[in-house]
N, C-alpha and C. Protein backbone atom coordinates (compact mmCIF):
# COMPACT_ATOMS: atom_id res chain seq x y z
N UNK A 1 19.69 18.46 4.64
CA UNK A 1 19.59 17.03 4.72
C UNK A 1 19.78 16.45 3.31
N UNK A 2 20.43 15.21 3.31
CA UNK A 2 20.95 14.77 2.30
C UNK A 2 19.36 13.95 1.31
N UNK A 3 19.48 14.34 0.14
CA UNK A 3 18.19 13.99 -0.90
C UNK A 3 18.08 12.40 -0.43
N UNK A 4 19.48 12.00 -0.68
CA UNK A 4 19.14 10.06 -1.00
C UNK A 4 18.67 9.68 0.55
N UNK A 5 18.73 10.62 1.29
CA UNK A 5 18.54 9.84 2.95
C UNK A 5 17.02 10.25 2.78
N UNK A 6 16.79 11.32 2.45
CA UNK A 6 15.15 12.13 2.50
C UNK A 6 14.42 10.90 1.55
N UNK A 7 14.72 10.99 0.56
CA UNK A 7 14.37 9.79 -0.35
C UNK A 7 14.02 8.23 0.48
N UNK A 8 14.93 7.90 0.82
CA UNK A 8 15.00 6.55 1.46
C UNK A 8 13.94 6.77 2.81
N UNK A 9 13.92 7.71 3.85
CA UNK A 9 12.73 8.17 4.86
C UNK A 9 11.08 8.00 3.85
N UNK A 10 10.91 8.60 3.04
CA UNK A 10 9.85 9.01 2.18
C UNK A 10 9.17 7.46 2.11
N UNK A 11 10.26 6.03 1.34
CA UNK A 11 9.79 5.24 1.08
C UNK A 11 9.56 4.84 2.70
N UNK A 12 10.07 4.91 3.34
CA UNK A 12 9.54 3.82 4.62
C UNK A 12 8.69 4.45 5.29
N UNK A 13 8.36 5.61 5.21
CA UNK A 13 6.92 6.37 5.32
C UNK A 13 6.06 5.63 4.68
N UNK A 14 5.94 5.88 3.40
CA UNK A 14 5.09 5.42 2.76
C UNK A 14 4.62 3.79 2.78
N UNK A 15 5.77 3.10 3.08
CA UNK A 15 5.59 1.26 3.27
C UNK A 15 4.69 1.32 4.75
N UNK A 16 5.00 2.33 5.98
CA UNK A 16 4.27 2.34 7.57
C UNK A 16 3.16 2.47 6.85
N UNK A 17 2.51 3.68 6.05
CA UNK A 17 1.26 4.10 5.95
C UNK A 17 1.08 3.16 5.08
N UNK A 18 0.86 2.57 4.37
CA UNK A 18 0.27 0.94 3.74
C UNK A 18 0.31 -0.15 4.39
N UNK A 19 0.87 0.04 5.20
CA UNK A 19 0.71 -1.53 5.99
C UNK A 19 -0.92 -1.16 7.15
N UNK A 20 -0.55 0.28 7.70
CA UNK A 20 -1.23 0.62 8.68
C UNK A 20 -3.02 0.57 7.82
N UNK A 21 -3.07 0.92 6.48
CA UNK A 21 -4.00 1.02 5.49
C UNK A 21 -4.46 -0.64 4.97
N UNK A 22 -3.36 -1.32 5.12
CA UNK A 22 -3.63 -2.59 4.38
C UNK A 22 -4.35 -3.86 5.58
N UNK A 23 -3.32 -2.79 6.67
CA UNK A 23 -4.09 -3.90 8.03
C UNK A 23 -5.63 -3.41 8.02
N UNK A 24 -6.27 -2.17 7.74
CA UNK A 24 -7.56 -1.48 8.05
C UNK A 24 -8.24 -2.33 6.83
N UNK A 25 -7.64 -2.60 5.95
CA UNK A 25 -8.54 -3.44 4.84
C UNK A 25 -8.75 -4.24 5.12
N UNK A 26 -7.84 -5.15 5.43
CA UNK A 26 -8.61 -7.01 5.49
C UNK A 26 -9.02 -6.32 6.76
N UNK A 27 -9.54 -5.85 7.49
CA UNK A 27 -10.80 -6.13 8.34
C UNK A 27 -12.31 -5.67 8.09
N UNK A 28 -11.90 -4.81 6.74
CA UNK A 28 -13.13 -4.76 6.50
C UNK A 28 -13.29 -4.23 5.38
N UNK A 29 -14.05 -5.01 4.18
CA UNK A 29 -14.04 -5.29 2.89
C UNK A 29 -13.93 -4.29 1.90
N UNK A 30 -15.77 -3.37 2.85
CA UNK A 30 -15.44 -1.77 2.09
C UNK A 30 -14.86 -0.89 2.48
N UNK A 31 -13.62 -0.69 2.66
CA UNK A 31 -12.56 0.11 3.19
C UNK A 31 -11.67 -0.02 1.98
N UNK A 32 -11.51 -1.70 1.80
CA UNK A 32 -10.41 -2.07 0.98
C UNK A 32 -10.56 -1.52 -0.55
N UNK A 33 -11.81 -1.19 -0.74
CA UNK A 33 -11.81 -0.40 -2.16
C UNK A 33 -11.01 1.23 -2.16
N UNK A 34 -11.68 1.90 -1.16
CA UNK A 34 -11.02 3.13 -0.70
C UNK A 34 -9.30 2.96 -0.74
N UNK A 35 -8.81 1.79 0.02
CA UNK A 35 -7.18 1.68 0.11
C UNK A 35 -7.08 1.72 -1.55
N UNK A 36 -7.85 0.51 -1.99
CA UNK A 36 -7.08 0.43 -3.41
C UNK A 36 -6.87 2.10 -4.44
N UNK A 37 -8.00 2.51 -3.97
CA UNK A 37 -8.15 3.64 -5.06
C UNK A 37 -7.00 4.54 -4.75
N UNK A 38 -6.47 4.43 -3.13
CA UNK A 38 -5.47 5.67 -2.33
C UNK A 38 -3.93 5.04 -3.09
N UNK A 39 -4.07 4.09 -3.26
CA UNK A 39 -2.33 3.31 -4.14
C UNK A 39 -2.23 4.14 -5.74
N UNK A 40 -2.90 4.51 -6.40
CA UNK A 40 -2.57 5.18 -7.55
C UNK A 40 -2.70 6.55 -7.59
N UNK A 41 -1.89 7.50 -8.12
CA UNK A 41 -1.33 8.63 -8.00
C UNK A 41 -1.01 9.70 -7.63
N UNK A 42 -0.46 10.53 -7.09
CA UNK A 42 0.09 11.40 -6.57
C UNK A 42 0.69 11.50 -4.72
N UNK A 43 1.66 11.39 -4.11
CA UNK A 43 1.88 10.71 -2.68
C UNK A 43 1.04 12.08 -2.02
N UNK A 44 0.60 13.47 -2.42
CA UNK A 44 0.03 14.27 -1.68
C UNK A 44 -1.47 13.77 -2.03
N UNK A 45 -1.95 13.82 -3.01
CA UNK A 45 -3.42 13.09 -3.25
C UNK A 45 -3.76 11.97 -2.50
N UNK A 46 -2.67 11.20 -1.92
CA UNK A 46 -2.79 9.81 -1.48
C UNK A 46 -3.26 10.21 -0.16
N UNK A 47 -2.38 11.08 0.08
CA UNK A 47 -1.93 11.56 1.42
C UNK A 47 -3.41 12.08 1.88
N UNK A 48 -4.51 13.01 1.51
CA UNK A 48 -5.46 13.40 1.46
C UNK A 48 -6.53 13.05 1.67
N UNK A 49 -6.51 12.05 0.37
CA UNK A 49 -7.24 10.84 0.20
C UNK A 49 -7.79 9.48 1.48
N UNK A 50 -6.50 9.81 2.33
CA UNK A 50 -6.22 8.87 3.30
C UNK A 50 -7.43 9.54 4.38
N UNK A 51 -7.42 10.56 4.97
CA UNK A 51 -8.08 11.41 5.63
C UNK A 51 -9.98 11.03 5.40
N UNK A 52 -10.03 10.06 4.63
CA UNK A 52 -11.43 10.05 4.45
C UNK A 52 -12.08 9.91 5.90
N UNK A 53 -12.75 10.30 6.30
CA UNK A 53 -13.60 9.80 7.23
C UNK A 53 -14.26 8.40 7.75
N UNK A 54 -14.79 8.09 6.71
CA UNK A 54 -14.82 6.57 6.88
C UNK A 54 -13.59 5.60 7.91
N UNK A 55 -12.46 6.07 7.08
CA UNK A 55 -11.61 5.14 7.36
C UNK A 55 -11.12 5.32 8.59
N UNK A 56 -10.71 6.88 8.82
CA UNK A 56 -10.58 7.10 10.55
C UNK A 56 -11.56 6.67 10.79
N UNK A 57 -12.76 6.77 11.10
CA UNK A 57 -13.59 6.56 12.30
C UNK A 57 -13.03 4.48 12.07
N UNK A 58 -12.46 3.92 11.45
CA UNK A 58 -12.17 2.53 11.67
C UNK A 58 -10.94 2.31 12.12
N UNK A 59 -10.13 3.27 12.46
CA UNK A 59 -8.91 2.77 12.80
C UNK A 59 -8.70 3.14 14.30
N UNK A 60 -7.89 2.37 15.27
CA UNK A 60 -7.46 2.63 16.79
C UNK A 60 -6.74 3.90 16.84
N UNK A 61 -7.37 4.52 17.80
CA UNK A 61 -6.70 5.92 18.58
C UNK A 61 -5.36 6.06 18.02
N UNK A 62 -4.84 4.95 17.67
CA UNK A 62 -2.97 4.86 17.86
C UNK A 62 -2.52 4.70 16.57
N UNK A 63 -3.13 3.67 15.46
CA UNK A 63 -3.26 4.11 14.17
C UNK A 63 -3.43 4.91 13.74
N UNK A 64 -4.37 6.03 14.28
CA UNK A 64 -4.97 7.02 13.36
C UNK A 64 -3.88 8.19 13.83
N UNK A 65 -3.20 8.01 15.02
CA UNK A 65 -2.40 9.03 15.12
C UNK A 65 -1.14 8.80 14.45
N UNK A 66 -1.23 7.92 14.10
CA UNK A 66 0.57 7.03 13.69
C UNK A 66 0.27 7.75 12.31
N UNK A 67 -1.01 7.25 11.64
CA UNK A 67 -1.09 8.03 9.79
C UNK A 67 -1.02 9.08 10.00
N UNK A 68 -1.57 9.84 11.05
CA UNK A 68 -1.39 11.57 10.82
C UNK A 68 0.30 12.11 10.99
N UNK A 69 0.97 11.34 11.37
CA UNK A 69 2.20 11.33 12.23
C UNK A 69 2.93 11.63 10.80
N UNK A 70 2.45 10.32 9.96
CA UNK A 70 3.28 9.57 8.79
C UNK A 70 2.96 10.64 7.65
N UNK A 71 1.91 10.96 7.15
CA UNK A 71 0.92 11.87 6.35
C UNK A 71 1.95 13.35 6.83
N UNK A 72 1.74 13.83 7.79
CA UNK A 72 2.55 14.94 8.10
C UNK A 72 3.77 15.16 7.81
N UNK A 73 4.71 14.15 8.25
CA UNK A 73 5.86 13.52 7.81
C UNK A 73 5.94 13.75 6.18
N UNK A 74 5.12 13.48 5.32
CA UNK A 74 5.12 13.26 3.72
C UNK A 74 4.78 14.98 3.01
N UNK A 75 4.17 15.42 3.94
CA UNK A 75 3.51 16.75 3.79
C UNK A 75 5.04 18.10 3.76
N UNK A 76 5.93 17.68 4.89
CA UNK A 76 7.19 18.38 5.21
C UNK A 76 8.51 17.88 4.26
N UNK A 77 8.33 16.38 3.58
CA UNK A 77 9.26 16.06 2.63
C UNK A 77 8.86 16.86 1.68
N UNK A 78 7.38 17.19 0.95
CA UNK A 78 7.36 17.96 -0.17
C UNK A 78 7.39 19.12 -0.23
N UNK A 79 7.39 19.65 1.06
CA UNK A 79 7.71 20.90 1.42
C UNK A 79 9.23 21.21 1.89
N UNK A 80 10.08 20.49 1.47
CA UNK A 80 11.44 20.34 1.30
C UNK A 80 12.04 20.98 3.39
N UNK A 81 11.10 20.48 4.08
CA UNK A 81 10.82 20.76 5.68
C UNK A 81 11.35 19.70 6.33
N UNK A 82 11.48 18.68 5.80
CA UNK A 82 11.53 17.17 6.32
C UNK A 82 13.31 17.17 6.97
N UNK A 83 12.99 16.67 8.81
CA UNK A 83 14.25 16.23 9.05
C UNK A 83 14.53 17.62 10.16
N UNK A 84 13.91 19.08 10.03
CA UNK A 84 13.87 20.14 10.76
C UNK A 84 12.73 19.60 12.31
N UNK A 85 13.49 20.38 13.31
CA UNK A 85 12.35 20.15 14.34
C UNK A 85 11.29 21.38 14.23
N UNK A 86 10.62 21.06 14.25
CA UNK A 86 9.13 22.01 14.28
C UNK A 86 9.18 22.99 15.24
N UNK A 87 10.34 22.45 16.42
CA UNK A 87 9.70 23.65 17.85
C UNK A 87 11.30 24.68 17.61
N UNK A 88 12.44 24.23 17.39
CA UNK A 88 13.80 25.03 17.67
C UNK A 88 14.05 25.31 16.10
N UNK A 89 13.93 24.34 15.46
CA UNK A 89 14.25 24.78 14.07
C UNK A 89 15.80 24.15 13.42
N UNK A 90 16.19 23.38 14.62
CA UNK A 90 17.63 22.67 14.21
C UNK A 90 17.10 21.51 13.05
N UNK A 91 18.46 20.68 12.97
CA UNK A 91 17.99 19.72 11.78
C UNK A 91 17.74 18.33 13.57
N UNK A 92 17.04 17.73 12.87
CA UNK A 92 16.66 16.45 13.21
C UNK A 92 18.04 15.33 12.82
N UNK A 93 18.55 14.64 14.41
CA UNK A 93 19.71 13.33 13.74
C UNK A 93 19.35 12.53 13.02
N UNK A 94 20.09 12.04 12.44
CA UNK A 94 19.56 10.91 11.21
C UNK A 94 19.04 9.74 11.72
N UNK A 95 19.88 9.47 12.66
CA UNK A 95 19.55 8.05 13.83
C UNK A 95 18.30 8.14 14.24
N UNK A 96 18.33 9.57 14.64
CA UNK A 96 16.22 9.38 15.20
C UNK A 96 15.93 9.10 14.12
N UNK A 97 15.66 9.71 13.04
CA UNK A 97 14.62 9.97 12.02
C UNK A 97 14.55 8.29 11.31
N UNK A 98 15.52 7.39 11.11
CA UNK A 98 15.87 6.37 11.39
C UNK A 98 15.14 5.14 11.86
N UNK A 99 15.35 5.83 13.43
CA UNK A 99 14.18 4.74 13.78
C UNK A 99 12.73 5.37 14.21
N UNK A 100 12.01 6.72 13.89
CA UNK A 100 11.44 7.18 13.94
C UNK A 100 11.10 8.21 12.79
N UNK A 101 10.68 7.41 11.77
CA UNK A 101 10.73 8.65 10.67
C UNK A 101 10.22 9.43 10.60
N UNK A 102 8.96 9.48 11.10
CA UNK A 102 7.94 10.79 11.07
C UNK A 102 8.16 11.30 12.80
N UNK A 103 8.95 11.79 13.30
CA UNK A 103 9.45 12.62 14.16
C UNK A 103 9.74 14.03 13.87
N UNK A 104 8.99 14.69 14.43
CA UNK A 104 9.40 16.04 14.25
C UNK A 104 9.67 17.06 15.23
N UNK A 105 10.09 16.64 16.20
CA UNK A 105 11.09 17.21 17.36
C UNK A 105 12.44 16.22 17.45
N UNK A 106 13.22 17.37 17.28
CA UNK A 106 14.68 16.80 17.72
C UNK A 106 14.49 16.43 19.66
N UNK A 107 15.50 15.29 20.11
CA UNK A 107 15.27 14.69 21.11
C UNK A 107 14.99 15.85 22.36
N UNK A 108 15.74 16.69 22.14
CA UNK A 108 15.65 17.53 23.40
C UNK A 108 14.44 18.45 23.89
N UNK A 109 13.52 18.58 22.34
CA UNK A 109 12.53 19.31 22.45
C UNK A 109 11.56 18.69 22.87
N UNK A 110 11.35 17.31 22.22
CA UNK A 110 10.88 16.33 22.76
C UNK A 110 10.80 15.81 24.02
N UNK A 111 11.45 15.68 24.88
CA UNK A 111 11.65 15.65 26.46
C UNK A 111 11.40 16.82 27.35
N UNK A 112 11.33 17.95 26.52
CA UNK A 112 10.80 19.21 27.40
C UNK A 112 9.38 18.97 27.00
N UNK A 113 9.22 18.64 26.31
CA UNK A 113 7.59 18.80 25.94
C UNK A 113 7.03 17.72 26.70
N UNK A 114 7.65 16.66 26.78
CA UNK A 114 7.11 15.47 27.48
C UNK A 114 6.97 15.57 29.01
N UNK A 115 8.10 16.45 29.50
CA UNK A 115 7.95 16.49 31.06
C UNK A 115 7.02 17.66 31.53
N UNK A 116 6.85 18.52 30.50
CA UNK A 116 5.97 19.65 30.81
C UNK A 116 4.54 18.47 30.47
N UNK A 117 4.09 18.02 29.94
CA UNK A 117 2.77 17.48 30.19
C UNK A 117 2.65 16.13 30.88
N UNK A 118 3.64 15.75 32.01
CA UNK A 118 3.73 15.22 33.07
C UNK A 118 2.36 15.92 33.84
């Protein structure tokens, strides 16, 4: 997978997981110190950092799976993994990853997996 596309995924990872972090702040004050401290250095420290407890137990079922989604996602870019499906091992299309950046089944694996837990 091409660096400048991995690159360009990374930032809009990182913009989902701050918004999803920034919405958890303004609702509630002491959280927002925790966000602030998670914005300065390292995107795996951040990444970590994010995992506090506190802050999951404040975020919806669907948030908290979306950061683990996103966090995971950031975990496989630095592990030079990013863009592979997890279950076959092909590369991931760009178009998914696209509009789904932290995806980690290519479509087809994805739909077997989905109809098997039908």
């Amino acid at each position: 997978m091409e660096k400048a596309f991995v690159e360009k995924m990374k930032e809009k990872l990182l913009e989902q997981r701050n918004t999803i972090l920034e919405s958890l702040a303004s609702q509630n004050e002491d959280l927002k110190k925790i966000v602030e401290t998670t914005d300065t250095g390292d995107v795996i420290d951040v990444a970590s950092d994010v995992v506090d407890g506190k802050m999951l137990e404040s975020l919806s079922a669907q948030d908290k799976n979306r950061l683990q989604l996103i966090n995971n996602a950031l975990d496989r870019i630095s592990q030079d993994k990013y863009g592979l499906c997890l279950k076959c091992g092909k590369e991931i299309p760009q178009e998914r990853l696209e509009a789904l950046p932290y995806a980690f089944m290519c479509i087809n694996c994805k739909s077997l997996d989905e109809r098997r837990n039908r």
